[in-house]
C-alpha atoms as a PDB file:
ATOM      1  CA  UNK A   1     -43.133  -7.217 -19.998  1.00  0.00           C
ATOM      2  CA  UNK A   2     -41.665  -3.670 -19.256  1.00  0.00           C
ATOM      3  CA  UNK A   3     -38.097  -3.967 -17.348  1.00  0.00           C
ATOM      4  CA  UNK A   4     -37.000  -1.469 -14.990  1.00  0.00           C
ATOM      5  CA  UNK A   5     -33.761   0.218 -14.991  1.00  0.00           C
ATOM      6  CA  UNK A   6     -32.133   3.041 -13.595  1.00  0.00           C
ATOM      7  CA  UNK A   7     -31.286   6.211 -15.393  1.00  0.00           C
ATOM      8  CA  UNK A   8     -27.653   5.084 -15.527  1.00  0.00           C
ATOM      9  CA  UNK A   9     -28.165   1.903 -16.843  1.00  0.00           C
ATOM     10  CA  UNK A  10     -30.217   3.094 -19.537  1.00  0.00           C
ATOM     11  CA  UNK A  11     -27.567   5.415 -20.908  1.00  0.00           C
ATOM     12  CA  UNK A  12     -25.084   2.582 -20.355  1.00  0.00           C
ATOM     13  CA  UNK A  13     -22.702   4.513 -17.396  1.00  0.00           C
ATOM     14  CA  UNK A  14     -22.344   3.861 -14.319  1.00  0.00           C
ATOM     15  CA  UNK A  15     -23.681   5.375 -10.724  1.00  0.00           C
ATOM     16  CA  UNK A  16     -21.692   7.669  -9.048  1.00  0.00           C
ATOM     17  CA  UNK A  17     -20.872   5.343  -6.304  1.00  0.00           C
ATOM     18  CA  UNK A  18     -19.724   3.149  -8.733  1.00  0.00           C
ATOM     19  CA  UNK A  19     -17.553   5.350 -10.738  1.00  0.00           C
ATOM     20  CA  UNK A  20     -16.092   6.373  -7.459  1.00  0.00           C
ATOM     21  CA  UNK A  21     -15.290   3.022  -6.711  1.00  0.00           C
ATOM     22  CA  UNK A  22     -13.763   1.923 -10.413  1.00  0.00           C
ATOM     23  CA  UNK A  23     -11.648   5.386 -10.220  1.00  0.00           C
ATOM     24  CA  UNK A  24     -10.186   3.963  -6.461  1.00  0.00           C
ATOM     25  CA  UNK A  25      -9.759   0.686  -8.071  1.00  0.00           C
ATOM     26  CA  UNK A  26      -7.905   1.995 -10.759  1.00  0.00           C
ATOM     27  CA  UNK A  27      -5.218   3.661  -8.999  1.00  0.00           C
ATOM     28  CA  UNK A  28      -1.660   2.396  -8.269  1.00  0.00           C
ATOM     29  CA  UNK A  29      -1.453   1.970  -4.556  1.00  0.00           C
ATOM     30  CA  UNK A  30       1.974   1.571  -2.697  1.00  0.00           C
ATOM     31  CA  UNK A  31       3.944   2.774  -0.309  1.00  0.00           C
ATOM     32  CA  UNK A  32       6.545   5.731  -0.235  1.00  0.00           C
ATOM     33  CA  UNK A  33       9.735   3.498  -0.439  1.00  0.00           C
ATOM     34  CA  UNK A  34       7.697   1.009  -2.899  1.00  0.00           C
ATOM     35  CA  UNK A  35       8.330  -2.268  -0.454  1.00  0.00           C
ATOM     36  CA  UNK A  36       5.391  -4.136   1.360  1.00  0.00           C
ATOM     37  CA  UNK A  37       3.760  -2.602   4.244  1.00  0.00           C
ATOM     38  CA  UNK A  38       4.419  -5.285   6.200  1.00  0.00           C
ATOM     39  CA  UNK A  39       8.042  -4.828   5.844  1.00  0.00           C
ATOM     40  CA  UNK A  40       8.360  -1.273   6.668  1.00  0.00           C
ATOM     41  CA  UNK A  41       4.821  -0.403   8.432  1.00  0.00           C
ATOM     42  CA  UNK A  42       4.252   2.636   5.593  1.00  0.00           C
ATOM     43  CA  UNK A  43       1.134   3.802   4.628  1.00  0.00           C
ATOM     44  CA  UNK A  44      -0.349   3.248   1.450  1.00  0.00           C
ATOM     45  CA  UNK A  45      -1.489   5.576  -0.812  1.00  0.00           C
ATOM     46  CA  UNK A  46      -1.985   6.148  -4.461  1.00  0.00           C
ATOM     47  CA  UNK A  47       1.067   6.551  -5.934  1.00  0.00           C
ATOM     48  CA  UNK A  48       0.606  10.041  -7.408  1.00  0.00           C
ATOM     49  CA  UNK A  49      -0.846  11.554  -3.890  1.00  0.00           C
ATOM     50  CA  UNK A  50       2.650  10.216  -2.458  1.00  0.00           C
ATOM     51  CA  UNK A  51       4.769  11.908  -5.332  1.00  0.00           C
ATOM     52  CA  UNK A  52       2.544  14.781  -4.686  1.00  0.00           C
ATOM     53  CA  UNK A  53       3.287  14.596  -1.059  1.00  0.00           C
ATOM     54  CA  UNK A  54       7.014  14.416  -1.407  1.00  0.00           C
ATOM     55  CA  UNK A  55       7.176  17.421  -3.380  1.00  0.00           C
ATOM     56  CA  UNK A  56       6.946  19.251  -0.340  1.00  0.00           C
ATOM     57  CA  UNK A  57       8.151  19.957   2.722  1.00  0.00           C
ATOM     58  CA  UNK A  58       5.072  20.214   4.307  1.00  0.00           C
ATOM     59  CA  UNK A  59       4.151  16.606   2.860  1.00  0.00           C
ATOM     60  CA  UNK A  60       7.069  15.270   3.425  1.00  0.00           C
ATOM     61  CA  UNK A  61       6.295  15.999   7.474  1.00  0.00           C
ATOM     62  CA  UNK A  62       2.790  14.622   6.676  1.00  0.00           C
ATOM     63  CA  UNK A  63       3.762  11.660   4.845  1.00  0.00           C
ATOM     64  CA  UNK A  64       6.430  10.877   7.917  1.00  0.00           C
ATOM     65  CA  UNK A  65       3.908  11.770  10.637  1.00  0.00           C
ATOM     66  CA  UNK A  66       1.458   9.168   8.697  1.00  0.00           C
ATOM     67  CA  UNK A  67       4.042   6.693   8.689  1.00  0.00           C
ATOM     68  CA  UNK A  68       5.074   7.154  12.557  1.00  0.00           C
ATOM     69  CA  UNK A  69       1.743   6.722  13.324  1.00  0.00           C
ATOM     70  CA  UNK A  70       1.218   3.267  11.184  1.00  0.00           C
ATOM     71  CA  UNK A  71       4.234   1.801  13.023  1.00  0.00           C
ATOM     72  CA  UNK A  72       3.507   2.867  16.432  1.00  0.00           C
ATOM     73  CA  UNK A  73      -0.053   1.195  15.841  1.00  0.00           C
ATOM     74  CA  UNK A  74       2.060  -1.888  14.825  1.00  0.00           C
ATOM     75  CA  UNK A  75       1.047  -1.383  10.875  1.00  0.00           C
ATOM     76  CA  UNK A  76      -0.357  -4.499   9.737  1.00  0.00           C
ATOM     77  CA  UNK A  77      -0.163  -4.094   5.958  1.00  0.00           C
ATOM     78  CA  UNK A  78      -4.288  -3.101   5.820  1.00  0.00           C
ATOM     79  CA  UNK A  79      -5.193  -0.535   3.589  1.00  0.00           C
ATOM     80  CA  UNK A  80      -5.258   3.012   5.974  1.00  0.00           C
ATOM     81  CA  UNK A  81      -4.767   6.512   5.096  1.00  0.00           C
ATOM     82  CA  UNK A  82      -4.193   7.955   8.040  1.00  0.00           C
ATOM     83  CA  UNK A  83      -5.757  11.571   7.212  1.00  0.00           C
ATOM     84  CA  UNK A  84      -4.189  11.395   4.069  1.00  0.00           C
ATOM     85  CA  UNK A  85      -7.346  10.712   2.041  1.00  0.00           C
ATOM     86  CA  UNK A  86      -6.404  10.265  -1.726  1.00  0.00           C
ATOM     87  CA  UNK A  87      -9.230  13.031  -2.889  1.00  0.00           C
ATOM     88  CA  UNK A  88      -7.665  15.632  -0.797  1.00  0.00           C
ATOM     89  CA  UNK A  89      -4.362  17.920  -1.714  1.00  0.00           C
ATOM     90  CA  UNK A  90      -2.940  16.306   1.577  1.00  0.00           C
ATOM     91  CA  UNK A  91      -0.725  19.638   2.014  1.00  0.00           C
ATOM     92  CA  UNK A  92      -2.344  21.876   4.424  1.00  0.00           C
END
């Protein structure tokens, strides 16, 4: 009986979709001061696009704006970016 596979599966990788996903998995998420969300309503982010952003003064103002934003939604401790998506340089 002849199995079907796809092309990645055959070679043993994975699809893009899901290398995109293990990558995002992989990352060390937290917030800028390192405390729960829930505590100080903070975005979280990987933790190198928030060192990145903190390098900065324009991501410093982004990272604060970001944070503003959370709280005056009433931050909940989900998982939101705000604009600040993790692929992205985040300094414009």
């Amino acid at each position: 009986m002849k199995r079907f596979t796809s092309k990645a599966a055959k070679r043993g990788g994975l699809k893009k979709t899901q290398k995109s996903l293990k990558r995002w998995t992989e990352q060390k998420w937290t917030t800028s001061s390192g405390k729960p969300s829930k505590e100080t309503g903070e975005v979280y982010l990987p933790k190198k696009k928030i060192a990145a952003l903190k390098s900065t003064e324009k991501g410093q103002a982004k990272l604060a704006r970001a944070n503003r934003k959370k709280k005056k939604e009433g931050g909940t401790g989900e998982v939101v970016s705000h604009g600040l998506a993790a692929g992205t340089s985040g300094v414009a």
